[in-house]
C-alpha atoms as a PDB file:
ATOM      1  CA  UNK A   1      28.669  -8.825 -22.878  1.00  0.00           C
ATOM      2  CA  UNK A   2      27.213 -11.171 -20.529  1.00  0.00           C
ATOM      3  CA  UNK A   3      28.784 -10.176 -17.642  1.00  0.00           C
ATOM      4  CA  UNK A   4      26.234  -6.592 -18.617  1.00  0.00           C
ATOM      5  CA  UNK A   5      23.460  -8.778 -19.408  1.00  0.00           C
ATOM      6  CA  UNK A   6      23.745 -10.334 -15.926  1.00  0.00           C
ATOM      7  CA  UNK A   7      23.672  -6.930 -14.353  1.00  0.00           C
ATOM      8  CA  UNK A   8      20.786  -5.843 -16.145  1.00  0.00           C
ATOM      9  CA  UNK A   9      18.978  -8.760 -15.274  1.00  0.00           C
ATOM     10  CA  UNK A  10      20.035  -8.415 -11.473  1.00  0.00           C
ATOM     11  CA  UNK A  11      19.151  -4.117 -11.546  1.00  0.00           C
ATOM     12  CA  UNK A  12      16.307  -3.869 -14.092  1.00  0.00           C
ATOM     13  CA  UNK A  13      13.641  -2.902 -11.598  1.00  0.00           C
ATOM     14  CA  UNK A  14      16.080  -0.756  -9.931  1.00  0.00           C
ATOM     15  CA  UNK A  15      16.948   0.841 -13.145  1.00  0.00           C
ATOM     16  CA  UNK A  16      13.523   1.515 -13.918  1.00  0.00           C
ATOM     17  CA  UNK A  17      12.225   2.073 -11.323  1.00  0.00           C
ATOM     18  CA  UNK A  18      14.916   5.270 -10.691  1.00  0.00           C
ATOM     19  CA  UNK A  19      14.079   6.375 -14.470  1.00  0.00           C
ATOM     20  CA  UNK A  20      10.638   6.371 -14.079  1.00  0.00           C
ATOM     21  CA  UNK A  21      11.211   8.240 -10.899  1.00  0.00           C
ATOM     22  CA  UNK A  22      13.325  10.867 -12.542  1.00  0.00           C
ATOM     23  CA  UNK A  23      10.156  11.356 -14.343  1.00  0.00           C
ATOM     24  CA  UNK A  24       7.687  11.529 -11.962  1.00  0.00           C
ATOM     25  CA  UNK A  25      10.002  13.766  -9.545  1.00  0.00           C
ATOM     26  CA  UNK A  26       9.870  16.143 -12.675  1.00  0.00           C
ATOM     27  CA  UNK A  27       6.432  15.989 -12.967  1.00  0.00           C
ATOM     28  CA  UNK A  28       6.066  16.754  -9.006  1.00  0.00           C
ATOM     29  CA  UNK A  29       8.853  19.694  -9.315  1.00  0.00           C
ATOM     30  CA  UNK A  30       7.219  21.246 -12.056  1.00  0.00           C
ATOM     31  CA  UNK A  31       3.333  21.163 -11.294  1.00  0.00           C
ATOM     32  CA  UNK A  32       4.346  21.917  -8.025  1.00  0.00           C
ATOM     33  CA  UNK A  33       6.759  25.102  -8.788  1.00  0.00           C
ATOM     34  CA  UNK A  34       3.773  26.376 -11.568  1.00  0.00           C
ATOM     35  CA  UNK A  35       1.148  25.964  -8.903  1.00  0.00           C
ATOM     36  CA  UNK A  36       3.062  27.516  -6.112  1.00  0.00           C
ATOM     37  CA  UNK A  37       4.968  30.018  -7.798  1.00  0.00           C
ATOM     38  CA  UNK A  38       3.527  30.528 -11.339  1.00  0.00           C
ATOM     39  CA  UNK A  39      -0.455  30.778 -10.200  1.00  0.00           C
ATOM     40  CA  UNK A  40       0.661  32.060  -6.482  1.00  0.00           C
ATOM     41  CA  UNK A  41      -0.771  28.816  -4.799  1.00  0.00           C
ATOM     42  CA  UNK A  42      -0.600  28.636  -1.345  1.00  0.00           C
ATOM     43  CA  UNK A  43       2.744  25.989  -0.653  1.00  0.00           C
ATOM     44  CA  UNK A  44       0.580  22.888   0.657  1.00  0.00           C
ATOM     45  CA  UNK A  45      -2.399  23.174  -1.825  1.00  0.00           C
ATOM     46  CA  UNK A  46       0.735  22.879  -4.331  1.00  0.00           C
ATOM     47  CA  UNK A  47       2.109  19.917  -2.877  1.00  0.00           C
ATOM     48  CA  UNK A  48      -1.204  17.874  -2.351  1.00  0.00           C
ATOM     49  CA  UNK A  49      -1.954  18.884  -6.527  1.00  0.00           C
ATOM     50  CA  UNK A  50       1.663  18.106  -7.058  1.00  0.00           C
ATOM     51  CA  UNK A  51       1.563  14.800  -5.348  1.00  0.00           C
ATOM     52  CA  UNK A  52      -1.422  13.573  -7.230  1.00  0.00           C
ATOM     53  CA  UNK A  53      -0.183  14.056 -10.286  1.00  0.00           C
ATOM     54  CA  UNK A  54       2.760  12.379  -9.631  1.00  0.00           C
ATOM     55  CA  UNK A  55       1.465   9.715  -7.883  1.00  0.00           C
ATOM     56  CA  UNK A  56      -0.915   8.933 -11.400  1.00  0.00           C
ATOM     57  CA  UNK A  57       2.175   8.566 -13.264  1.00  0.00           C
ATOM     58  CA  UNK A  58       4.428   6.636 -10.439  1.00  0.00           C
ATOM     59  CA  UNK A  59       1.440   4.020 -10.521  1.00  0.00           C
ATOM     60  CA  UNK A  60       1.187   3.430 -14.089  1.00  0.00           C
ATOM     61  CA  UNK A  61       4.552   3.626 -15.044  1.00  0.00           C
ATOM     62  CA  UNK A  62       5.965   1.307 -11.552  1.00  0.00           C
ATOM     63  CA  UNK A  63       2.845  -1.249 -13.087  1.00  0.00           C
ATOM     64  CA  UNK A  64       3.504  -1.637 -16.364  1.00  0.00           C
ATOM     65  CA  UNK A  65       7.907  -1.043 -16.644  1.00  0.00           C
ATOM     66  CA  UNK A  66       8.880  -1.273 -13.224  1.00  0.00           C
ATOM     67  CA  UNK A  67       7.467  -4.373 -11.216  1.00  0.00           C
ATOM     68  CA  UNK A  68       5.492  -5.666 -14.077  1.00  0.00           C
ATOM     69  CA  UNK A  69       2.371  -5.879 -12.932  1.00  0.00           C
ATOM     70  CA  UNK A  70       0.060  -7.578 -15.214  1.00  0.00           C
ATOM     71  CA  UNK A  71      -3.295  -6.035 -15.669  1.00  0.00           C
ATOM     72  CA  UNK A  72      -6.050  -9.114 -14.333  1.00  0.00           C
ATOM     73  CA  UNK A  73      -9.202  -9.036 -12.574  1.00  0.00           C
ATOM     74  CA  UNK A  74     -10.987  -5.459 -11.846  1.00  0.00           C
ATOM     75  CA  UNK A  75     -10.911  -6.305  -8.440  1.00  0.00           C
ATOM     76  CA  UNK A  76      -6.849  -6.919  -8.566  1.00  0.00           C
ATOM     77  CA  UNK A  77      -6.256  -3.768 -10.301  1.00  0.00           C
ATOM     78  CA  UNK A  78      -8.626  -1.732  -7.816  1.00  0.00           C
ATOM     79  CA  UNK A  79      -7.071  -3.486  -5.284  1.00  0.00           C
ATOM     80  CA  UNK A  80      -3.496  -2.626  -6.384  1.00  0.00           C
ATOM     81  CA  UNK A  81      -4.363   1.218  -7.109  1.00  0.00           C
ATOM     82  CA  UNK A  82      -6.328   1.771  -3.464  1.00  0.00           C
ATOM     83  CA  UNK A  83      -2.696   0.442  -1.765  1.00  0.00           C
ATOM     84  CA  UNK A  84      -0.587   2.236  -4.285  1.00  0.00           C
ATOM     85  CA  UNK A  85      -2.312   5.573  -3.086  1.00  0.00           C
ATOM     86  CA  UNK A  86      -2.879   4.394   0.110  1.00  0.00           C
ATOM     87  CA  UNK A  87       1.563   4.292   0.424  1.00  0.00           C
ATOM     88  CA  UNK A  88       1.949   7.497  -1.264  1.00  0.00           C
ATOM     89  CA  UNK A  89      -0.405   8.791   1.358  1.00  0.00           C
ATOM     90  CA  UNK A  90       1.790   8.018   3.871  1.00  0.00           C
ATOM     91  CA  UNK A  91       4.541   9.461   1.834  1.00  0.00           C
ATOM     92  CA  UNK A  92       2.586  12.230   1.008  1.00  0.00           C
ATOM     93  CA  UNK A  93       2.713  13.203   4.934  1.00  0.00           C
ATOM     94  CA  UNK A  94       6.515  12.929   4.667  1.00  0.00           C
ATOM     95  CA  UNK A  95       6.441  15.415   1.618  1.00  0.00           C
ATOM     96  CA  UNK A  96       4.389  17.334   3.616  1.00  0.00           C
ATOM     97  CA  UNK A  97       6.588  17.775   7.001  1.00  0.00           C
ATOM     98  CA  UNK A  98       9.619  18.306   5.028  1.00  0.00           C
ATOM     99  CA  UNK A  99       8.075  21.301   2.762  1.00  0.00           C
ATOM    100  CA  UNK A 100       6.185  22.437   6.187  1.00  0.00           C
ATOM    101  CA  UNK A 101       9.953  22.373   8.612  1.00  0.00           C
ATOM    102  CA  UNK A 102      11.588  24.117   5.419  1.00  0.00           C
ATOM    103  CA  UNK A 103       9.447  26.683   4.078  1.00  0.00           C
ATOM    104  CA  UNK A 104       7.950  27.328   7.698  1.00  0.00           C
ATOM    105  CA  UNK A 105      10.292  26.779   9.986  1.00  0.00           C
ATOM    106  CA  UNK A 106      13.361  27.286   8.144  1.00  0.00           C
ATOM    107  CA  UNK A 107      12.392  30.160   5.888  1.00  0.00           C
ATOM    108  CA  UNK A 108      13.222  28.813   2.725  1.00  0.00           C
ATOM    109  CA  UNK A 109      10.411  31.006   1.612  1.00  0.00           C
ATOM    110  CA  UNK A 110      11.885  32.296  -1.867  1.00  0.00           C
ATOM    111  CA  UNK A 111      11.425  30.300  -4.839  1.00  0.00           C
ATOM    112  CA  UNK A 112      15.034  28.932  -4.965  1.00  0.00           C
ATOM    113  CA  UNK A 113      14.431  27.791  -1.211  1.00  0.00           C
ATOM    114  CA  UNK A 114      11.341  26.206  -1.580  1.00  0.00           C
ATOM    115  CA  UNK A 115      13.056  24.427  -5.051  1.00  0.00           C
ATOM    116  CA  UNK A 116      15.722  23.273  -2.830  1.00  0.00           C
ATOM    117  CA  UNK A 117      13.703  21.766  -0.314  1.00  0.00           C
ATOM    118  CA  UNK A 118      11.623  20.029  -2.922  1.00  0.00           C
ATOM    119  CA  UNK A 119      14.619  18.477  -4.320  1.00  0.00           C
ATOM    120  CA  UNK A 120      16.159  16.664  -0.784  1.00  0.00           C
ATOM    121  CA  UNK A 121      12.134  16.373   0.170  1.00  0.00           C
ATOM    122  CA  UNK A 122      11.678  13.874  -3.127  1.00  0.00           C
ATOM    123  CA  UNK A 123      14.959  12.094  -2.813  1.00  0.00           C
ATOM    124  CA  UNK A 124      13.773  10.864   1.059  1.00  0.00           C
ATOM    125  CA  UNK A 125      10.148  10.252  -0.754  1.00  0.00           C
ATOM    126  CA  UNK A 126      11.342   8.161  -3.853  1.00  0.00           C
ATOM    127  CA  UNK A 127      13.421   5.726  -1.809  1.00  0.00           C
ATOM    128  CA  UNK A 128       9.993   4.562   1.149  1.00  0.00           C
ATOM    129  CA  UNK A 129       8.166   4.340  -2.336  1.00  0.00           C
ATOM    130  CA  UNK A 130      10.586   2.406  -3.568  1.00  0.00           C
ATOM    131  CA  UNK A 131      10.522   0.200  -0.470  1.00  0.00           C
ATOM    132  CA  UNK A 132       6.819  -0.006  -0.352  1.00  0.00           C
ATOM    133  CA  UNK A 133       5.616  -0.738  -3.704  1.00  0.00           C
ATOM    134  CA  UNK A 134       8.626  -3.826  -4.258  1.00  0.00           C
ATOM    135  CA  UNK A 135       8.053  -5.145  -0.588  1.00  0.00           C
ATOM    136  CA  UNK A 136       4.168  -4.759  -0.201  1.00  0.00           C
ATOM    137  CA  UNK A 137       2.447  -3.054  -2.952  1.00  0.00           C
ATOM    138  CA  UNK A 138       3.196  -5.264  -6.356  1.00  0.00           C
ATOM    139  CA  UNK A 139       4.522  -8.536  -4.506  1.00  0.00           C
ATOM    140  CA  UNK A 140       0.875  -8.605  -2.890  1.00  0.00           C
ATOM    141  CA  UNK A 141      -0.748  -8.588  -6.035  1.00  0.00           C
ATOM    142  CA  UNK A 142       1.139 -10.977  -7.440  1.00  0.00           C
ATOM    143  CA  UNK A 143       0.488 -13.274  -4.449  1.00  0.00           C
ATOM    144  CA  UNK A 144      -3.338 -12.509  -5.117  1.00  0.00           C
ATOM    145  CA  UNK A 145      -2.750 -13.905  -9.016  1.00  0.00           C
ATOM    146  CA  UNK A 146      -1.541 -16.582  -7.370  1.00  0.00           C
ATOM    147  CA  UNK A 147      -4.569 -17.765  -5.603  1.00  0.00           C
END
């Protein structure tokens, strides 16, 4: 029992951090198929849609049960939500090559297609989020506590 205590201790952001992720990659696969596919949306006005809502949850959720970012100042918390978005930005330009090279260059035009390359598309997304909010985005606030 300790020895899966230990590893729980050693993986619990990891853990969490890849549940929560399941989550929001759901809610980016399913606003984005509905908007896309169920209203007729064009592909990228989807994706940018898509990757807000998403990126509303990620924050939240990668705050409170993932890095556990305690809520401080105003200033901290503005501070930590303008670099969360300001990452997912840059990932959102990712998302948005990889749905661009498969649905336009590609042709993974049908539904199934376009499904497909969302799928690979949020795998390579979730793992630089992953990188930038442990590395940069919630270790800098917690050096600003600090101060």
């Amino acid at each position: 029992m300790a020895a899966l205590t230990a590893l729980w201790q050693k993986y619990k952001s990891i853990i969490a951090y890849l549940f929560w992720g399941v989550v929001t990659t759901i809610v980016n696969l399913a606003s984005y198929q509905w908007l896309s596919t169920g209203l007729h949306w064009h592909f990228e006005v989807a994706t940018v849609i898509a990757w807000f809502l998403s990126v509303l949850v990620a924050y939240f959720t990668n705050k409170v049960w993932v890095f556990n970012s305690p809520y401080t100042t105003w200033r901290a918390f503005w501070g930590e939500l303008v670099q969360f978005f300001f990452y997912r930005g840059l990932t959102l330009l990712l998302d948005m090559a990889i749905v661009f090279i498969g649905v336009s260059w590609l042709g993974f035009t049908s539904s199934l297609g376009q499904f497909i390359v969302k799928v690979i598309d949020n795998v390579l997304v979730v793992i630089a989020n992953y990188v930038f909010s442990k590395w940069l985005i919630f270790k800098s606030n917690a050096k600003m506590m600090k101060k």
